[in-house]
N, C-alpha and C. Protein backbone atom coordinates (compact mmCIF):
# COMPACT_ATOMS: atom_id res chain seq x y z
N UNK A 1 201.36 40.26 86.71
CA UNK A 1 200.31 40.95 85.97
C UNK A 1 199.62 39.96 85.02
N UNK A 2 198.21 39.88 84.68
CA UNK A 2 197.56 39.14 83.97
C UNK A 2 197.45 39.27 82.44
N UNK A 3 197.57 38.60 81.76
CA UNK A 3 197.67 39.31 80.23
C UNK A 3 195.98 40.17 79.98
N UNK A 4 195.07 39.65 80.65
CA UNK A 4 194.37 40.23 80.73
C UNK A 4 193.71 42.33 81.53
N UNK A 5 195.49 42.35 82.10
CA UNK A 5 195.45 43.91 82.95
C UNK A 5 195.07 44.83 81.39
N UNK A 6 195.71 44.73 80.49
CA UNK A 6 195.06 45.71 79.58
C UNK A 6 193.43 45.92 79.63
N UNK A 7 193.09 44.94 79.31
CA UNK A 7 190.98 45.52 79.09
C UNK A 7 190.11 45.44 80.34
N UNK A 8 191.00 44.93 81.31
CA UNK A 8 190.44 45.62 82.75
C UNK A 8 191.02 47.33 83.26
N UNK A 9 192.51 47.20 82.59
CA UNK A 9 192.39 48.99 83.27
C UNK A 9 191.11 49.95 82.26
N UNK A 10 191.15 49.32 80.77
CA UNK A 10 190.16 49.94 79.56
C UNK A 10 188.57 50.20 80.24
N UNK A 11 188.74 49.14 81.09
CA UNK A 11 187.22 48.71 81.38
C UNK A 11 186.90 49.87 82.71
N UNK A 12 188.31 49.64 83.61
CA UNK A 12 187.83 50.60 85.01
C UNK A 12 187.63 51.90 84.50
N UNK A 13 188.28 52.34 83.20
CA UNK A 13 187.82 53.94 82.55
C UNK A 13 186.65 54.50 82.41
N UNK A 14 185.90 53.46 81.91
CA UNK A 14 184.14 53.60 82.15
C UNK A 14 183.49 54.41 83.35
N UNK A 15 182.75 54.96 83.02
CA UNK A 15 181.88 55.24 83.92
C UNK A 15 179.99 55.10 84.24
N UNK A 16 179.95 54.51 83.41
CA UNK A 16 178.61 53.65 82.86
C UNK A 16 178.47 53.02 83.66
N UNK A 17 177.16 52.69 84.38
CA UNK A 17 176.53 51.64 84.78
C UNK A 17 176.78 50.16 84.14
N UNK A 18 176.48 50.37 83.31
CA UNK A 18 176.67 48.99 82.52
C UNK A 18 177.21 49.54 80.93
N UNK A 19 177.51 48.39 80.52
CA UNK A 19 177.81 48.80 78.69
C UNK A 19 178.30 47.28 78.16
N UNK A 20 178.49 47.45 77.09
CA UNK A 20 178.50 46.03 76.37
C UNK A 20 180.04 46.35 75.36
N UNK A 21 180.90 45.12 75.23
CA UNK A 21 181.57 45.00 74.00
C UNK A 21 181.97 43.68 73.37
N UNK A 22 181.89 44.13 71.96
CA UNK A 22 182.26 42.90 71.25
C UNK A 22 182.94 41.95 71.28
N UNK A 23 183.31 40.74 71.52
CA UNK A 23 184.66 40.12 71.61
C UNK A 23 185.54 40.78 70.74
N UNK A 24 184.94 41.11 69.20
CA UNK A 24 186.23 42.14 68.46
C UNK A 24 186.91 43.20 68.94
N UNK A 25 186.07 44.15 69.65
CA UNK A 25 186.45 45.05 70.59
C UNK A 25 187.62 44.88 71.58
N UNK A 26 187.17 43.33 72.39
CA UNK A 26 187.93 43.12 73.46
C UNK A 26 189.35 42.55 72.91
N UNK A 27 189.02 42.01 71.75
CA UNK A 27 190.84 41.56 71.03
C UNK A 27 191.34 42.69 70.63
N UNK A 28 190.88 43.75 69.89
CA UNK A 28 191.34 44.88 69.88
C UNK A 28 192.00 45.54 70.89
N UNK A 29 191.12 45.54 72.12
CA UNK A 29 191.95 46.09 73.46
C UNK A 29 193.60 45.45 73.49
N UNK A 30 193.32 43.84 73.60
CA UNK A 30 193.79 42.76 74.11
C UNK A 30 195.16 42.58 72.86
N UNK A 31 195.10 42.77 71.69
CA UNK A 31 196.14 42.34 71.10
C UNK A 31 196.19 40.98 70.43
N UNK A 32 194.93 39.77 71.12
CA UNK A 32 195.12 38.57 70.89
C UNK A 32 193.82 38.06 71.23
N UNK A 33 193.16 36.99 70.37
CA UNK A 33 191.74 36.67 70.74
C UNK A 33 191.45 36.09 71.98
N UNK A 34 190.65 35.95 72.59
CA UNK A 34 189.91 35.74 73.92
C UNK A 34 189.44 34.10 73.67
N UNK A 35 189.78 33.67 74.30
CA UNK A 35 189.27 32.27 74.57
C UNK A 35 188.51 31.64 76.04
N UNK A 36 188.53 30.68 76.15
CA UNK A 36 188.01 30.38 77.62
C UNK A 36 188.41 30.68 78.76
N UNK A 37 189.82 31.01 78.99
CA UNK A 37 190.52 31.60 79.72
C UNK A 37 190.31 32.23 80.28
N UNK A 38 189.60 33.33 79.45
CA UNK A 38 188.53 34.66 80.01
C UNK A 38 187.83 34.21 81.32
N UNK A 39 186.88 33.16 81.35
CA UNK A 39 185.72 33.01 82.46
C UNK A 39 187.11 32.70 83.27
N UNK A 40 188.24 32.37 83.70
CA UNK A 40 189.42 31.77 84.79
C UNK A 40 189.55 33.69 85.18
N UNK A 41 190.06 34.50 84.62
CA UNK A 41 190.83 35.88 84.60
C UNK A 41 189.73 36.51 85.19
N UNK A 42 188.55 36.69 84.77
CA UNK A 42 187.00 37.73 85.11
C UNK A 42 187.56 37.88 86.56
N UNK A 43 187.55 37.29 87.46
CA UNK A 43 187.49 37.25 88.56
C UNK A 43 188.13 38.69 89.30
N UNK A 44 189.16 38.66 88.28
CA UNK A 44 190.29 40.20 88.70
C UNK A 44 189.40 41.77 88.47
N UNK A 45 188.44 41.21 87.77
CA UNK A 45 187.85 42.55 87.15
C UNK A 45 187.02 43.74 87.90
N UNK A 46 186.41 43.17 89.31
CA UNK A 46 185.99 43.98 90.31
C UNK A 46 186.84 44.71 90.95
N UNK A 47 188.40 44.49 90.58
CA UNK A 47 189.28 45.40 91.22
C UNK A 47 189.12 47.03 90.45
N UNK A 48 188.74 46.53 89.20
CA UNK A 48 188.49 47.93 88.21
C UNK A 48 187.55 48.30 88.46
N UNK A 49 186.44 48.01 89.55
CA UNK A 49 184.72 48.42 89.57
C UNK A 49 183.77 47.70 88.80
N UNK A 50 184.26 47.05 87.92
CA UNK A 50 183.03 46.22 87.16
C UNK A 50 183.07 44.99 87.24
N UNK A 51 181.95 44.44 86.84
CA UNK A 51 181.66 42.74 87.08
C UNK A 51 181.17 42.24 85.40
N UNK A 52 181.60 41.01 85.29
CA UNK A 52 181.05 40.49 84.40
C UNK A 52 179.29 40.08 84.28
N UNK A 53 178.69 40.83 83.70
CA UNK A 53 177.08 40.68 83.78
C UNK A 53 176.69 39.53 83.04
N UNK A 54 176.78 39.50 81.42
CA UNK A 54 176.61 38.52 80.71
C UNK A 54 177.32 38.04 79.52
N UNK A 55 177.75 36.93 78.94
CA UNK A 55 178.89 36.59 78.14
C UNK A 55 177.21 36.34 76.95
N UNK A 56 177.40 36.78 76.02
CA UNK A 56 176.69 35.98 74.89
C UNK A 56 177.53 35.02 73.94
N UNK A 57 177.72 34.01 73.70
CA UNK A 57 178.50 33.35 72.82
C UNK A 57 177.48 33.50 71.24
N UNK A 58 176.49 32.98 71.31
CA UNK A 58 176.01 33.49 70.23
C UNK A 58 176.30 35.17 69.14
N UNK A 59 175.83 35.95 70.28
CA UNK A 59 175.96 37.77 69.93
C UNK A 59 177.47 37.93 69.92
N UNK A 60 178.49 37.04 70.52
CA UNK A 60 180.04 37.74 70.88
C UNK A 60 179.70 38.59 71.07
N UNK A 61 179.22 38.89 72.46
CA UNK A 61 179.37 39.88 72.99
C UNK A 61 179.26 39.78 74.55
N UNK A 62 180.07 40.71 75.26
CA UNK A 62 179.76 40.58 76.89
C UNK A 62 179.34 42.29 77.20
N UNK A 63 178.48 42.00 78.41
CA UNK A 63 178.11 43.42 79.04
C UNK A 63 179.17 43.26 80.54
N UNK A 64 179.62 44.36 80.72
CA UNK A 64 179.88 44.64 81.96
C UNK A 64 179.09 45.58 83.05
N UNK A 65 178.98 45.15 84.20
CA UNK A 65 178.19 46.20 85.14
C UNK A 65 178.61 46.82 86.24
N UNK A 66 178.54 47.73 86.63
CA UNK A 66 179.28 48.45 87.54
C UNK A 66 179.24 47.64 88.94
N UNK A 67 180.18 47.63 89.77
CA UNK A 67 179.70 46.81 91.13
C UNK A 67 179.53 47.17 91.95
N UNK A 68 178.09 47.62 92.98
CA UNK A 68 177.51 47.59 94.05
C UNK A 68 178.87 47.91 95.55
């Protein structure tokens, strides 16, 4: 299991087209801050229905989008 299975099962709960959360948000999910690691793990996340749309490093923030 990925340390990352917590805010992907959070994430497959959605039912939104798309939506956005904070990196604060996502450590909140997560328990522990998010680092680069993240862009290695994303990959698992279409198993939950969503895709990584856009990372802002500036905004900390990422959108997720539903997948096609």
């Amino acid at each position: 299991m990925s340390k990352y299975a917590p805010l992907w099962e959070a994430i497959g709960k959605h039912t939104e087209e798309s939506f956005v959360l904070t990196y604060a948000e996502i450590e909140s999910i997560l328990g522990f801050p998010i680092d680069h690691s993240f862009l290695n793990f994303k990959k698992e996340l279409p198993a939950y229905g969503y895709e990584v749309g856009k990372i802002s490093m500036k905004a900390q923030t990422v959108v997720f989008r539903r997948c096609v």
